[in-house]
C-alpha atoms as a PDB file:
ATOM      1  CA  UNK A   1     122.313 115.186 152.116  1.00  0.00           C
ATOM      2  CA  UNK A   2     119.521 117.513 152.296  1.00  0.00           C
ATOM      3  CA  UNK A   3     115.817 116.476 150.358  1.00  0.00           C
ATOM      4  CA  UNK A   4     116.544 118.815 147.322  1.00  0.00           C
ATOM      5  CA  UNK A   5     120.377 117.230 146.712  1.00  0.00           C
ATOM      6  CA  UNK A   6     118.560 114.251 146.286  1.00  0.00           C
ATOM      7  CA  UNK A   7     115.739 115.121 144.011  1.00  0.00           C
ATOM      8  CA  UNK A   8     118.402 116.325 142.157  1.00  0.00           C
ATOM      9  CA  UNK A   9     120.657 113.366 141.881  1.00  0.00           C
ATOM     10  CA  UNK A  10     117.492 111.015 141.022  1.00  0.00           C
ATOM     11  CA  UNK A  11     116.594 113.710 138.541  1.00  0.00           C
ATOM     12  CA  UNK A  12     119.632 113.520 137.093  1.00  0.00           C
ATOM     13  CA  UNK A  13     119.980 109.600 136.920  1.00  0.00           C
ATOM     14  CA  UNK A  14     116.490 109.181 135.545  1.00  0.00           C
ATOM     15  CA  UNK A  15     116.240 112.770 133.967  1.00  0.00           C
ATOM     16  CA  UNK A  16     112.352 111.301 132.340  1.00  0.00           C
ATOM     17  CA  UNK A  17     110.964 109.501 134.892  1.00  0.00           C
ATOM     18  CA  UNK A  18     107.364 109.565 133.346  1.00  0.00           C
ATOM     19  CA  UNK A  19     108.555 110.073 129.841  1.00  0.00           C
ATOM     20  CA  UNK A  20     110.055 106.639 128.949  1.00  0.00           C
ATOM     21  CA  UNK A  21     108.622 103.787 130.582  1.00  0.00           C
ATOM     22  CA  UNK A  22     110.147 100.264 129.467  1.00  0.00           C
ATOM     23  CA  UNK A  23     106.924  99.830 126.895  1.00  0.00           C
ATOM     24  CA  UNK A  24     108.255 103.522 125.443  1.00  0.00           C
ATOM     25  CA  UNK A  25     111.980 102.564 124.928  1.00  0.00           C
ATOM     26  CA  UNK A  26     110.471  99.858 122.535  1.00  0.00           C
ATOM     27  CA  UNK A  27     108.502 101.714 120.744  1.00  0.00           C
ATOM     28  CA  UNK A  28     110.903 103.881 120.459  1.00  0.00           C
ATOM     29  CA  UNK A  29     113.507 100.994 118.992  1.00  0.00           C
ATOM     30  CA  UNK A  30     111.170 100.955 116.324  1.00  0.00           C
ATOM     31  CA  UNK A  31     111.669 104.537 115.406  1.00  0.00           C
ATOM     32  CA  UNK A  32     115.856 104.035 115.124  1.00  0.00           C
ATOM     33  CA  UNK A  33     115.146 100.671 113.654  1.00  0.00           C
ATOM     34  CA  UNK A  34     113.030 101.402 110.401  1.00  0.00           C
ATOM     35  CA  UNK A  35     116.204 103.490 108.942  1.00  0.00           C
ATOM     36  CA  UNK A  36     118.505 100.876 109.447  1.00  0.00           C
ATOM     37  CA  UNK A  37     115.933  98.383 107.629  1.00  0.00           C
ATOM     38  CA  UNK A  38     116.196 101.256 104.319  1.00  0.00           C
ATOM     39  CA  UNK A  39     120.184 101.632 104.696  1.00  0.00           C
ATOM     40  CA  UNK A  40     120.695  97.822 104.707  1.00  0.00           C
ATOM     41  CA  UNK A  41     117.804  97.098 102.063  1.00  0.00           C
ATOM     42  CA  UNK A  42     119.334 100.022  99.830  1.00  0.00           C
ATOM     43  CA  UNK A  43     122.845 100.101 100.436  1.00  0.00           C
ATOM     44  CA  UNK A  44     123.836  96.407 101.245  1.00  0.00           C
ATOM     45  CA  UNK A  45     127.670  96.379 102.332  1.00  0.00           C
ATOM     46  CA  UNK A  46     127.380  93.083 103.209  1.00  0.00           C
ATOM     47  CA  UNK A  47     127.559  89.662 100.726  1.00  0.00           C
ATOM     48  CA  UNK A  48     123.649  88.758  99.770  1.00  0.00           C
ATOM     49  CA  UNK A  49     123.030  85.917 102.657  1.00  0.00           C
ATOM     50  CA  UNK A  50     123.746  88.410 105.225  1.00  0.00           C
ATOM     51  CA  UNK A  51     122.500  91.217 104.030  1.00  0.00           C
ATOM     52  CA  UNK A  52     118.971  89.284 104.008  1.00  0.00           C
ATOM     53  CA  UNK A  53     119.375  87.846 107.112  1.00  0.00           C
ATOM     54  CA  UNK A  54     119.641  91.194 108.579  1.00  0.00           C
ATOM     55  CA  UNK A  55     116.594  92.671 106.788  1.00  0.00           C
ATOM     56  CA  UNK A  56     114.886  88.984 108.026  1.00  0.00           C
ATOM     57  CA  UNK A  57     116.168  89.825 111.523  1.00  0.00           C
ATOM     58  CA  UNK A  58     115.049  93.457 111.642  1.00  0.00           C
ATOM     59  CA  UNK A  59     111.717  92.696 110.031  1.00  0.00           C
ATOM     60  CA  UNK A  60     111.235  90.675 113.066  1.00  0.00           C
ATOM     61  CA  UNK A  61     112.795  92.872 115.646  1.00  0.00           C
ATOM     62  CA  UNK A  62     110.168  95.443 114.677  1.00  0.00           C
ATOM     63  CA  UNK A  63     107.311  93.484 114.103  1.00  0.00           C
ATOM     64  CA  UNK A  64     107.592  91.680 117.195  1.00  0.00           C
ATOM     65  CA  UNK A  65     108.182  95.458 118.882  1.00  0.00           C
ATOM     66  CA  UNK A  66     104.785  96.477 117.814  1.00  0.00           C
ATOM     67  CA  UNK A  67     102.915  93.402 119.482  1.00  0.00           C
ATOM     68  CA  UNK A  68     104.380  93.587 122.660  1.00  0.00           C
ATOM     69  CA  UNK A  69     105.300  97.061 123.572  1.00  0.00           C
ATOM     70  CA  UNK A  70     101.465  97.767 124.274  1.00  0.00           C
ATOM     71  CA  UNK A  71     101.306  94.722 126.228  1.00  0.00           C
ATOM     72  CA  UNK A  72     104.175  95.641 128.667  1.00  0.00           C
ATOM     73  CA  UNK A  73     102.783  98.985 129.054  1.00  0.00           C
ATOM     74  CA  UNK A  74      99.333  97.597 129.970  1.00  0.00           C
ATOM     75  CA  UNK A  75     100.707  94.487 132.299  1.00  0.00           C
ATOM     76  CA  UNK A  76     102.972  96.765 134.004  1.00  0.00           C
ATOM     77  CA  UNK A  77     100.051 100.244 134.106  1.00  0.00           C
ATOM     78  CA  UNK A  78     102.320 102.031 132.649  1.00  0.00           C
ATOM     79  CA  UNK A  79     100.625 103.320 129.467  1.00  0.00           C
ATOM     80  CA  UNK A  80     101.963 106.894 128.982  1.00  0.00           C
ATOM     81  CA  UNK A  81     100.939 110.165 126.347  1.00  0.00           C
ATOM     82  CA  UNK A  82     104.482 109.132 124.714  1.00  0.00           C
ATOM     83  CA  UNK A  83     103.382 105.872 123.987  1.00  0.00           C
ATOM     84  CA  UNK A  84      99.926 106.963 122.969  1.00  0.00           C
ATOM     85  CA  UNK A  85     101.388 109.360 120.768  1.00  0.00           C
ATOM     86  CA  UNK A  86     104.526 107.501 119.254  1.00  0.00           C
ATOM     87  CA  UNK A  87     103.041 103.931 119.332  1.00  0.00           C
ATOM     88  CA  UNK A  88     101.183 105.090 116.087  1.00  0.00           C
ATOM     89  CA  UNK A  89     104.201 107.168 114.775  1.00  0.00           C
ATOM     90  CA  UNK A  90     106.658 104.246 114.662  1.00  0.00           C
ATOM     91  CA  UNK A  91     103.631 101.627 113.056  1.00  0.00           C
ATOM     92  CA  UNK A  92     103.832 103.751 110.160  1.00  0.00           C
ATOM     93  CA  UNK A  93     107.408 104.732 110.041  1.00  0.00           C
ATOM     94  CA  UNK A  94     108.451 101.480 110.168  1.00  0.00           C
ATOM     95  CA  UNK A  95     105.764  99.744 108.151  1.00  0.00           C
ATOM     96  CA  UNK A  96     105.880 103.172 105.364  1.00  0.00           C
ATOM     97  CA  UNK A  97     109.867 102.112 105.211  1.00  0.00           C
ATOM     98  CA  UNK A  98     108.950  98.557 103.922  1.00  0.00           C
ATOM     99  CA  UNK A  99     107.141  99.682 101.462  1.00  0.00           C
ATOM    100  CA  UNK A 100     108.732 102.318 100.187  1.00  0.00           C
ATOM    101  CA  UNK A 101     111.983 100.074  99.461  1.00  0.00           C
ATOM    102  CA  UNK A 102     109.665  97.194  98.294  1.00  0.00           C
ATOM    103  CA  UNK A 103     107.715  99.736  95.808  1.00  0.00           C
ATOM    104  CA  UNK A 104     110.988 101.259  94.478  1.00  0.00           C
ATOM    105  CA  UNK A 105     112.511  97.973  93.826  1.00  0.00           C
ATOM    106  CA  UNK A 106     109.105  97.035  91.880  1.00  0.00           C
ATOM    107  CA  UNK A 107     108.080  94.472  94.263  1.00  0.00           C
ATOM    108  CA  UNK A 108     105.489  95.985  95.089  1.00  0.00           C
ATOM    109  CA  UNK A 109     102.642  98.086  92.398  1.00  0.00           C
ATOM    110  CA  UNK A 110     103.769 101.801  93.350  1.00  0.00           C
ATOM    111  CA  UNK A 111     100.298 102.703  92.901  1.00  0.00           C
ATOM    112  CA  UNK A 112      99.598  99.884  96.188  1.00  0.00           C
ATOM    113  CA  UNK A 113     102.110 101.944  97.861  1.00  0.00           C
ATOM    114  CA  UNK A 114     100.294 105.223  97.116  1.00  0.00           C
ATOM    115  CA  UNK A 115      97.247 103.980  98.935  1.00  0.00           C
ATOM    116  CA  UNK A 116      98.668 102.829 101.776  1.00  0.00           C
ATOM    117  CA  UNK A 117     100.605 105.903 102.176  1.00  0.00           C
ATOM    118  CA  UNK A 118      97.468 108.244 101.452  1.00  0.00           C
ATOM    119  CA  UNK A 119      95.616 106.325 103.931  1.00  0.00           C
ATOM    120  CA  UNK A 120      98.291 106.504 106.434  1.00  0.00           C
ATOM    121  CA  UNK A 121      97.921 110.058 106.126  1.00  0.00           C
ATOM    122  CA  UNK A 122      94.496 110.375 105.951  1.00  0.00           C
ATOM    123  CA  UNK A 123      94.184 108.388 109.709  1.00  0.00           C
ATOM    124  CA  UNK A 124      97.281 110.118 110.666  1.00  0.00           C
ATOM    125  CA  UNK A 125      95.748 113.696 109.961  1.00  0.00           C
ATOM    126  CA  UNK A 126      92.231 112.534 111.639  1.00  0.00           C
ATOM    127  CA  UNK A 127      93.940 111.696 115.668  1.00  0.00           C
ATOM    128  CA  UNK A 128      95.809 114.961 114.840  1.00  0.00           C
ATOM    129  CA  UNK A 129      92.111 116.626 114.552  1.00  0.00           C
ATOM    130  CA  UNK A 130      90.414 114.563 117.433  1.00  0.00           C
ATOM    131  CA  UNK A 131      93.653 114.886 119.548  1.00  0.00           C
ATOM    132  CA  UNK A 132      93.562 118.508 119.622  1.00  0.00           C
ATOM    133  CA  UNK A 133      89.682 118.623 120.533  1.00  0.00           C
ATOM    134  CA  UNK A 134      91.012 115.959 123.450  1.00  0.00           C
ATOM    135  CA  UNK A 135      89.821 113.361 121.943  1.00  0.00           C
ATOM    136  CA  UNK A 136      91.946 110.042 121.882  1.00  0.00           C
ATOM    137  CA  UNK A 137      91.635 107.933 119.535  1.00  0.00           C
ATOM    138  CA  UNK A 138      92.780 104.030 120.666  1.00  0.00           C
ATOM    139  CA  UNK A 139      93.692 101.150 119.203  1.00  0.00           C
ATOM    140  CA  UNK A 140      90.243  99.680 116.937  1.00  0.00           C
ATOM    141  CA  UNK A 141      89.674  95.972 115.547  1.00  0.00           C
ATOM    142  CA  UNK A 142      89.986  97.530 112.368  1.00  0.00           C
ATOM    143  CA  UNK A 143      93.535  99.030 113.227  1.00  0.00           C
ATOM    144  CA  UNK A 144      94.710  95.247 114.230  1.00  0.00           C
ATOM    145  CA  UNK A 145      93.744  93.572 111.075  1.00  0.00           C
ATOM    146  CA  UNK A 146      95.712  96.315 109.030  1.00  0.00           C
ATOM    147  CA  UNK A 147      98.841  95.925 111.028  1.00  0.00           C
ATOM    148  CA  UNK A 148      98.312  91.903 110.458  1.00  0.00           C
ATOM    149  CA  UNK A 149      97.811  93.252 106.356  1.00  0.00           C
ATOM    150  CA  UNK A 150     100.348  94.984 106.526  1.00  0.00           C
ATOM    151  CA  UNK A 151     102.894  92.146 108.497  1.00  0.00           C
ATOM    152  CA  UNK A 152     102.475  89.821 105.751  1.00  0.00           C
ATOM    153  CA  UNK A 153     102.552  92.038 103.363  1.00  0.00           C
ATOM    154  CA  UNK A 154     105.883  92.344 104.174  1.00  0.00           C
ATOM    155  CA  UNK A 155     106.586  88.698 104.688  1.00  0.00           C
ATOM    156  CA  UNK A 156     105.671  88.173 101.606  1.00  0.00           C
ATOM    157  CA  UNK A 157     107.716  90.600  99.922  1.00  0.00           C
ATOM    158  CA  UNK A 158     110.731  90.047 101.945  1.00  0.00           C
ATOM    159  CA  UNK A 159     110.590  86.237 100.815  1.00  0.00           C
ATOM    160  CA  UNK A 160     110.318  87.529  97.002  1.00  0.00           C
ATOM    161  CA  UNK A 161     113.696  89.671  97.990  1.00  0.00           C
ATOM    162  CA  UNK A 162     114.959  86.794  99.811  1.00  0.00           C
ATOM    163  CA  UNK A 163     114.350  85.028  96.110  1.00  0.00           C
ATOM    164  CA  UNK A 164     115.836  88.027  94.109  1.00  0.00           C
ATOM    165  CA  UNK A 165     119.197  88.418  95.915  1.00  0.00           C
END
């Protein structure tokens, strides 16, 4: 087997070598995860116990996610532009689909959902602006106490649906 037969059978058994590091692939679960929080929070098939045991479950699933993905990637030096990129991304996916179920089911104030989304935005459209001037614009102090806001946030409202169903 000659060296460029076996480039291309790695290549083609790990076709992303750099792209999705272990920390990436769970970021990424939060990306596929947040729509399956909306289906099953708008379009239950299961009885009521179930159905919020799954929302319970996923809540988890994706809130754990976000604490630990950055972790791996930093234990293991293997932080990469994906996860610098999408690590943001799938915060406010996922976090954007909580509230956007709990403000159309009028657990939460819509207008409380109209400034977290606006600020989402706002911070969203600012590493857009410093990224293309190569800037990169980390994780802040600030940035960690919204994402703890934001988690029991949607504790709390998930107990309230827990209540209502």
């Amino acid at each position: 087997m000659d060296a460029h037969s076996t480039t291309l059978t790695w290549s083609l058994s790990n076709p992303y070598p750099d792209f999705m590091t272990a920390a990436d692939k769970v970021t990424l679960s939060r990306i596929v995860l947040a729509p399956l929080f909306f289906i099953l929070y708008r379009y239950p098939v299961l009885p009521e116990v179930p159905t919020v045991i799954g929302l319970w479950l996923l809540f988890w699933i994706i809130e754990i996610s976000d604490l630990v993905d950055g972790k791996i990637a930093r234990s293991s030096s293997q932080v990469s532009d994906f996860g610098k990129l999408f690590d943001p991304f799938a915060d406010v996916l996922a976090r954007l689909t909580y509230f956007i179920c709990f403000a159309f089911s009028g657990i939460m104030p819509l207008w409380v959902f109209l400034i977290i989304l606006y600020r989402e935005y706002s911070i969203s459209f600012l590493r857009m602006m410093l990224t293309s001037r190569g800037i990169s614009m980390g994780a802040r102090p600030g940035g960690k106490l919204k994402a703890g806001v934001y988690m029991v946030s949607g504790m709390l409202s998930l107990i309230l649906v827990s209540l209502q169903r």
